[in-house]
C-alpha atoms as a PDB file:
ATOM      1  CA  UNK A   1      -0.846   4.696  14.842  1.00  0.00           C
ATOM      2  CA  UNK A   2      -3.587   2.087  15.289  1.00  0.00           C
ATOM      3  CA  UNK A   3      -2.530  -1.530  15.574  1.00  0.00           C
ATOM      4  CA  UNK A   4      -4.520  -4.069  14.632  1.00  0.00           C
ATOM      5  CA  UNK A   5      -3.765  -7.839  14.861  1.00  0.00           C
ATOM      6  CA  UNK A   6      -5.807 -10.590  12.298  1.00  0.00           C
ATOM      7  CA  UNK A   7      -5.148 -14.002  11.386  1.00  0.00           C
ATOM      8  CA  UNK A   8      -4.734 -15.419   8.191  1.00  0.00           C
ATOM      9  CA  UNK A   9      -7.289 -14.907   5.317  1.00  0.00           C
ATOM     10  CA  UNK A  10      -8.529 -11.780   7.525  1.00  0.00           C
ATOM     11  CA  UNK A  11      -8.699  -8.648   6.310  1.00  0.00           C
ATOM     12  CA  UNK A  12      -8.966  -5.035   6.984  1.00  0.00           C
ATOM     13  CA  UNK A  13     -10.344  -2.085   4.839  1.00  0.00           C
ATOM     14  CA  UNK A  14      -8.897   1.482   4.386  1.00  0.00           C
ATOM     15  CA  UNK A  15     -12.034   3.952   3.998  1.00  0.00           C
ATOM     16  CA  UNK A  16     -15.697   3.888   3.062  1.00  0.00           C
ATOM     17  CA  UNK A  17     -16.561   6.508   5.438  1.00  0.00           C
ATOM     18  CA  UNK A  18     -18.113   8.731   2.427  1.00  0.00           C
ATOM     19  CA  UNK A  19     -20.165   6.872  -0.175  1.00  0.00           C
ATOM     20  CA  UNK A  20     -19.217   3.875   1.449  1.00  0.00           C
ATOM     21  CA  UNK A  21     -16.541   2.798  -1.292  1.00  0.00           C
ATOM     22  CA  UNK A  22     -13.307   1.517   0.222  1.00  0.00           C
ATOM     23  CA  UNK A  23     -10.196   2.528  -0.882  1.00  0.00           C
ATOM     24  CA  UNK A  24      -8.086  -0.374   0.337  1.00  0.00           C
ATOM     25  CA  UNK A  25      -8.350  -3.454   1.376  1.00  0.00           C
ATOM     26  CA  UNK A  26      -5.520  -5.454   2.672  1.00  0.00           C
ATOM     27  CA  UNK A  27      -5.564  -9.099   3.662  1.00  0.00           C
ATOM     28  CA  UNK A  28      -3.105 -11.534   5.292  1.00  0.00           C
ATOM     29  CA  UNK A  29      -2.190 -14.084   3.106  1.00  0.00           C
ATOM     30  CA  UNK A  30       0.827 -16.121   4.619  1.00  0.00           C
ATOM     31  CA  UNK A  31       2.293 -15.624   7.603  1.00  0.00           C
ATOM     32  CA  UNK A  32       5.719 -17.862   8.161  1.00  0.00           C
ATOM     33  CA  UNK A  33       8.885 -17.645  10.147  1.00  0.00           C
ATOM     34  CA  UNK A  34       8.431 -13.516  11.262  1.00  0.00           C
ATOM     35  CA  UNK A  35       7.363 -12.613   8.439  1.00  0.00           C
ATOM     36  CA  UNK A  36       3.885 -11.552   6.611  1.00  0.00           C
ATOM     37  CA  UNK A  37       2.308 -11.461   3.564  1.00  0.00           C
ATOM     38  CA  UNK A  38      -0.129  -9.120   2.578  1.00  0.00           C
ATOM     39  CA  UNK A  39      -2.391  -8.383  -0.420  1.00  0.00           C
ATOM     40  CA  UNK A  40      -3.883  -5.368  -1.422  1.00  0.00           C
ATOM     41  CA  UNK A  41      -7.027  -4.731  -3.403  1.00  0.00           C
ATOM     42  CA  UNK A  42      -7.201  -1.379  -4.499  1.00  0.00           C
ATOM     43  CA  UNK A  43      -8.659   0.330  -7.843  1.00  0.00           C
ATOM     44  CA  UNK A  44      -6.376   1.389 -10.687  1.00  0.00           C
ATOM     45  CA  UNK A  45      -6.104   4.739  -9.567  1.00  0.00           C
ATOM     46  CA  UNK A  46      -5.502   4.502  -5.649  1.00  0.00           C
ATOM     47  CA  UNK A  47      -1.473   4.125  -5.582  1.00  0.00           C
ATOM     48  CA  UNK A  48       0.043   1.848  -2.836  1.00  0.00           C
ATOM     49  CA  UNK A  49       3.605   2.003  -2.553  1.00  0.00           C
ATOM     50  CA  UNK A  50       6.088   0.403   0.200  1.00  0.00           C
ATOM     51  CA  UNK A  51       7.082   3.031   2.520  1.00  0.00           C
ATOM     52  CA  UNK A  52      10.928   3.541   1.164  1.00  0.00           C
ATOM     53  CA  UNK A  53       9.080   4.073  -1.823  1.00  0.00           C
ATOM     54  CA  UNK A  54       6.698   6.611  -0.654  1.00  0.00           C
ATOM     55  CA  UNK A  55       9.647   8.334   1.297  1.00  0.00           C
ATOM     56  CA  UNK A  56      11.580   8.427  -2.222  1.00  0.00           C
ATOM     57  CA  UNK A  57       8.365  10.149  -3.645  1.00  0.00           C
ATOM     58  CA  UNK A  58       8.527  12.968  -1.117  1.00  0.00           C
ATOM     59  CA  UNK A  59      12.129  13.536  -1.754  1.00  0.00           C
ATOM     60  CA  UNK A  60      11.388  13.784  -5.212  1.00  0.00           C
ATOM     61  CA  UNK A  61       8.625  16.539  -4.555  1.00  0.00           C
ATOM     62  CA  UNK A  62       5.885  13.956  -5.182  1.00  0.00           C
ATOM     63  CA  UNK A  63       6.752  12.880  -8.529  1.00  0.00           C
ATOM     64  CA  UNK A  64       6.962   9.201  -9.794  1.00  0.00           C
ATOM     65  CA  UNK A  65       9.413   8.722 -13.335  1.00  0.00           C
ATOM     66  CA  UNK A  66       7.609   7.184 -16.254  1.00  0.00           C
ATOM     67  CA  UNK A  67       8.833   3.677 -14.985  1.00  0.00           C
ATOM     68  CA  UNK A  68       6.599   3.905 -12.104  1.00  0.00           C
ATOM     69  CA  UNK A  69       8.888   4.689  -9.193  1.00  0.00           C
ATOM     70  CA  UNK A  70      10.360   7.280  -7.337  1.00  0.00           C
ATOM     71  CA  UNK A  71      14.065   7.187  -8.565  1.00  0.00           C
ATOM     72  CA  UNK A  72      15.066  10.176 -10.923  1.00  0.00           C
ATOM     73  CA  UNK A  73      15.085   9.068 -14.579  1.00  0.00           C
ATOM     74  CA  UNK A  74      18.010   7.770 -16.626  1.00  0.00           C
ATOM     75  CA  UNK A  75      20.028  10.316 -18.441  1.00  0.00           C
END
């Protein structure tokens, strides 16, 4: 895991290794009282998901219902 620590209004940036095109790039926006705020900047078709989310997609043999999430659809 690499750890990184930034202050507010700094960023850091997921790929660009080939081509040079990032993937992600997340920056702090607020931190107060324990906890953070991030924002991501990502194109349309990168997906970012929180991780109970991602976990949910796994389960789910990496599929993602119409609505967008992880959760089986409605009967």
């Amino acid at each position: 895991m690499l750890v990184l620590s930034r202050k507010i209004q700094e960023s850091i940036v997921v790929g660009g290794c080939e081509g040079f095109e990032r993937l992600l790039k997340i920056v702090v926006l607020e931190i107060v009282g324990g906890r953070v705020r991030l924002g991501f900047e990502a194109d349309k078709d990168v997906a970012v998901h929180r991780g109970e989310v991602w976990e949910r997609i796994l389960a789910n043999g990496g599929r993602v219902n119409p609505a967008g999430d992880a959760s089986p659809p409605l009967a």
